[in-house]
C-alpha atoms as a PDB file:
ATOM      1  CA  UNK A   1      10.262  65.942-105.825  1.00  0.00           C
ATOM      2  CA  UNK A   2      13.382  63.781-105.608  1.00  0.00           C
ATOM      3  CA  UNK A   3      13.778  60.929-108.271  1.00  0.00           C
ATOM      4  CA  UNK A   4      14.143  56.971-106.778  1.00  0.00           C
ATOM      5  CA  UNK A   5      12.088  58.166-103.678  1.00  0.00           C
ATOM      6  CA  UNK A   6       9.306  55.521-102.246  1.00  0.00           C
ATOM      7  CA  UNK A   7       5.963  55.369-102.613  1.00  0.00           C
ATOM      8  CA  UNK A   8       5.666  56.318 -99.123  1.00  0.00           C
ATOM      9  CA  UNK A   9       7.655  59.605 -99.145  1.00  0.00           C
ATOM     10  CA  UNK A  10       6.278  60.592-102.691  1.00  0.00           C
ATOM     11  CA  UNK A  11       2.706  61.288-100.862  1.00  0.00           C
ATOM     12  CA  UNK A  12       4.417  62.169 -97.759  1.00  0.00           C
ATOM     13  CA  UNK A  13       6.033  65.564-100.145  1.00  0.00           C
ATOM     14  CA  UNK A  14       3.006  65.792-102.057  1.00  0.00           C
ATOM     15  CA  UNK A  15       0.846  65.845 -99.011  1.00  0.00           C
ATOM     16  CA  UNK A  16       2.530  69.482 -97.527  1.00  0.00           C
ATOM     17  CA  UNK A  17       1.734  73.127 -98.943  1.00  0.00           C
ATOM     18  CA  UNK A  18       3.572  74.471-101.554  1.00  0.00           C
ATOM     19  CA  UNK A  19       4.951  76.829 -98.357  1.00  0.00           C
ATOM     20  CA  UNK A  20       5.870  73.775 -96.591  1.00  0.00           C
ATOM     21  CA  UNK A  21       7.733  71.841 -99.477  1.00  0.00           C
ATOM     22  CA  UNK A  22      10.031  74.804 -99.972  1.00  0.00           C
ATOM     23  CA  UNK A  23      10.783  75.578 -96.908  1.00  0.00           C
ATOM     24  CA  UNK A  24      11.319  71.779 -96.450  1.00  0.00           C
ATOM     25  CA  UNK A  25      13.392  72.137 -99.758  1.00  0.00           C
ATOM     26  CA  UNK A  26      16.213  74.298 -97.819  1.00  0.00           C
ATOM     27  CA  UNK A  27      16.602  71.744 -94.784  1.00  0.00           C
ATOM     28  CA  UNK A  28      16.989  69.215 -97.618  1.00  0.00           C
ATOM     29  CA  UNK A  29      20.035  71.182 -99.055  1.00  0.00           C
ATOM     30  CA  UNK A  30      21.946  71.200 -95.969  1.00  0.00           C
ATOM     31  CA  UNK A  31      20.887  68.084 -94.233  1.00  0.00           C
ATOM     32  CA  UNK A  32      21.687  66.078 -97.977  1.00  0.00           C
ATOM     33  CA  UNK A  33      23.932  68.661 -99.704  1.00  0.00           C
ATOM     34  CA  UNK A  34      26.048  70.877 -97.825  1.00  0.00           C
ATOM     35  CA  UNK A  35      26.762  67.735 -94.981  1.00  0.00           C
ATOM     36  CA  UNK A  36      26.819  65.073 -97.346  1.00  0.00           C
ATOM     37  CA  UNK A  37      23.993  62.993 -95.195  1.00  0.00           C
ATOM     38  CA  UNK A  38      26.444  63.169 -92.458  1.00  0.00           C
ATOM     39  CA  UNK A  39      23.917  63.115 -89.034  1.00  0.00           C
ATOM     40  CA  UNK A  40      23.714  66.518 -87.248  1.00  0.00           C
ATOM     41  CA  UNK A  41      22.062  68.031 -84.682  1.00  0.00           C
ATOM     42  CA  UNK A  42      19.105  70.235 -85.098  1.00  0.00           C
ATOM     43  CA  UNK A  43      21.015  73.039 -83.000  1.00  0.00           C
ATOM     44  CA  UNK A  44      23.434  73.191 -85.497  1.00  0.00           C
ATOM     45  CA  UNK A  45      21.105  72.953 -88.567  1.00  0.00           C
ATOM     46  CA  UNK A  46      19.237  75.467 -87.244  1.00  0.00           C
ATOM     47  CA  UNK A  47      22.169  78.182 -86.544  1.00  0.00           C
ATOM     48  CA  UNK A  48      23.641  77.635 -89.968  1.00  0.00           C
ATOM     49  CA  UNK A  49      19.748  78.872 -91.368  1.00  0.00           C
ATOM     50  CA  UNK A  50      19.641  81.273 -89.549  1.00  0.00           C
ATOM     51  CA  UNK A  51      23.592  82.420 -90.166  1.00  0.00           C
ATOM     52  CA  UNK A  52      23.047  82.372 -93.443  1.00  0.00           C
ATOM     53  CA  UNK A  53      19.407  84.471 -93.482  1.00  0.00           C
ATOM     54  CA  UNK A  54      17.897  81.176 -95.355  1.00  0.00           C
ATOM     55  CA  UNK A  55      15.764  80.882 -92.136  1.00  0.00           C
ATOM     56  CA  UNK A  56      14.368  82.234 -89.282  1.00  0.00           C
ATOM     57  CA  UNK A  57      14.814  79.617 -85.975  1.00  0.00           C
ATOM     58  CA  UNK A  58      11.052  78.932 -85.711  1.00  0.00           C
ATOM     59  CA  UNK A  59      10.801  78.038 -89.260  1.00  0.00           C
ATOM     60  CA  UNK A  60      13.914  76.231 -89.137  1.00  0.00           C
ATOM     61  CA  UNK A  61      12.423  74.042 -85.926  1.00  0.00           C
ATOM     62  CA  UNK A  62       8.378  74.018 -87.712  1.00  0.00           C
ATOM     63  CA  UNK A  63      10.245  72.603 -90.902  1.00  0.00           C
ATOM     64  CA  UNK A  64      12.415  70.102 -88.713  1.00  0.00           C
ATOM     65  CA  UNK A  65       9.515  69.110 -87.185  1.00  0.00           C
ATOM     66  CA  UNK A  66       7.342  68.922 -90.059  1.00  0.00           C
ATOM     67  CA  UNK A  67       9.912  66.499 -92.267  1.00  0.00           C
ATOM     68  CA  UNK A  68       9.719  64.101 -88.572  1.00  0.00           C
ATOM     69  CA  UNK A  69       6.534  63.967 -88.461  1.00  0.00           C
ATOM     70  CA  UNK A  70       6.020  62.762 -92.223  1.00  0.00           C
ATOM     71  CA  UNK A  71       9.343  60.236 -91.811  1.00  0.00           C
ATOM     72  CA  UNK A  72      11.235  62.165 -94.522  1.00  0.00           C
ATOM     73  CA  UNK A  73      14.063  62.865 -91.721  1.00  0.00           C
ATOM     74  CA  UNK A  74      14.369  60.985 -88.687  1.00  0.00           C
ATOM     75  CA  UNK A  75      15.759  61.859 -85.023  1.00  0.00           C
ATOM     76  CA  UNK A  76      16.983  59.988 -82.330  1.00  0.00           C
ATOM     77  CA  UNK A  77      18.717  60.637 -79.001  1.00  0.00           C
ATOM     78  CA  UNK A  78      21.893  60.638 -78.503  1.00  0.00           C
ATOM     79  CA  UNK A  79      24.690  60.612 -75.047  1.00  0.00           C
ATOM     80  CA  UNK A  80      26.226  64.515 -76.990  1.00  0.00           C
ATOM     81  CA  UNK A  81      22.001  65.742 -78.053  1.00  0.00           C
ATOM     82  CA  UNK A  82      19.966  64.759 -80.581  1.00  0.00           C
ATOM     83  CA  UNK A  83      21.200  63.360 -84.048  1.00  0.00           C
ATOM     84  CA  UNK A  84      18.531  64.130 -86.516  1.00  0.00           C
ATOM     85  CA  UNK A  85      19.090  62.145 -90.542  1.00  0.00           C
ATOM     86  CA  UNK A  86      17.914  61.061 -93.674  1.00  0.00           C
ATOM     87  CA  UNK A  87      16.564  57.855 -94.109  1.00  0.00           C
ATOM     88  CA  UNK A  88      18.424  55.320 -96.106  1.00  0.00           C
ATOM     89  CA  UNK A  89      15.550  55.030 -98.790  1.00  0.00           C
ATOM     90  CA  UNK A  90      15.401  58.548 -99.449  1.00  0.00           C
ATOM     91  CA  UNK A  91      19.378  59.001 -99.660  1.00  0.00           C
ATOM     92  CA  UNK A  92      20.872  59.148-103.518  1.00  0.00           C
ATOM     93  CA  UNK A  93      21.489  55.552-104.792  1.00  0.00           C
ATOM     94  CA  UNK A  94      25.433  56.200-105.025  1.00  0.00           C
ATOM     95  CA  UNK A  95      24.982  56.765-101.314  1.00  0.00           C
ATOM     96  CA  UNK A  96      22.909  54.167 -99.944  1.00  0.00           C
ATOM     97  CA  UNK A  97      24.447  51.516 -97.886  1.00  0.00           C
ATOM     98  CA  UNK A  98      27.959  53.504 -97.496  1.00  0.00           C
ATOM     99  CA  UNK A  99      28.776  54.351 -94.240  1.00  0.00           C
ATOM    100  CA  UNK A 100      28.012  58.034 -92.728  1.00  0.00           C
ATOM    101  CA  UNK A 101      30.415  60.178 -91.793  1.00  0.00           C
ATOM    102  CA  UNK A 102      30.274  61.161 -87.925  1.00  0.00           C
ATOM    103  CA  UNK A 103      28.580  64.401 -87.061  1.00  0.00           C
ATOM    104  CA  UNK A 104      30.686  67.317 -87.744  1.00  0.00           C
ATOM    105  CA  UNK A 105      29.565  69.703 -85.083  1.00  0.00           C
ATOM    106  CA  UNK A 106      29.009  70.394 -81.341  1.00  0.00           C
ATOM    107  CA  UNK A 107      25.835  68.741 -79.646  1.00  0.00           C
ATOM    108  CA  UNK A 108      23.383  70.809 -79.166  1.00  0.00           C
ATOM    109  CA  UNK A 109      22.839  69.915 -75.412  1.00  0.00           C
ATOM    110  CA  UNK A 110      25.248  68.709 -72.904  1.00  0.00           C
ATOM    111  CA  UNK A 111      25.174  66.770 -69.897  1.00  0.00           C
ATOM    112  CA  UNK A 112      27.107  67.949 -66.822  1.00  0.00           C
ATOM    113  CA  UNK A 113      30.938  68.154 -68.044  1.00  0.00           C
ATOM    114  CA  UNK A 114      32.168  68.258 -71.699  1.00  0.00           C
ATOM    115  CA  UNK A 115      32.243  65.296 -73.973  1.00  0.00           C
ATOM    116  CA  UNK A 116      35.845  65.980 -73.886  1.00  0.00           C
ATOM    117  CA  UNK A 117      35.868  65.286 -70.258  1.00  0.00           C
ATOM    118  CA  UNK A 118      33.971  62.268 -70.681  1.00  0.00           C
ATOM    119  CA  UNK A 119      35.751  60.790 -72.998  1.00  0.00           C
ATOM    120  CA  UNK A 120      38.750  61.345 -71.412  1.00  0.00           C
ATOM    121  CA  UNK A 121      37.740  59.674 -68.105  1.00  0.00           C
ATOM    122  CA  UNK A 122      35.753  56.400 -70.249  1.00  0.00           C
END
């Protein structure tokens, strides 16, 4: 369990299997350690995982979805795919309130063209 979380995310980890909370426990390290909170996309999450034999996809994606549903990471849309983070509350105090650093990977979907079309013709 992570020290100076909320009430609400205290019952929220105590509330999944002991399966759950470790597999949950190796999204944390790469959503919160290896990116440094920064926002990235599930597609990306997922194919580091799996690159690095941590996780299989469908575990990675079950895990994803699992943390979602319990508001222990959050996703939202986005114009590039979907941006997927950590809550403020449950960040480290030395982090909370500093501003993210932008996502530092591909989108995992596209829309027709390449954002570096599209930014080029905004």
């Amino acid at each position: 369990m992570r020290d100076g979380w909320p009430a609400w995310a205290q019952d929220a980890w105590r509330s999944m299997s002991l399966e759950e909370r470790e597999r949950a426990r190796t999204v944390w390290s790469v959503l919160a350690g290896a990116f440094e909170g920064a926002l990235v996309g599930p597609g990306p999450l997922v194919r580091h995982l799996v690159d690095e034999g941590r996780m299989g996809h469908r575990s990675t994606m079950e895990t994803l979805g699992l943390l979602v549903e319990h508001g222990l990471v959050h996703t939202r849309p986005a114009t590039e795919g979907t941006i997927v983070w950590i809550p403020e509350a449950l960040m480290p105090a030395e982090d909370q309130g500093r501003e993210r650093p932008r996502p530092r990977f591909a989108a995992t979907r596209r829309s027709n063209g390449s954002a570096s079309q599209a930014r080029a013709s905004a």
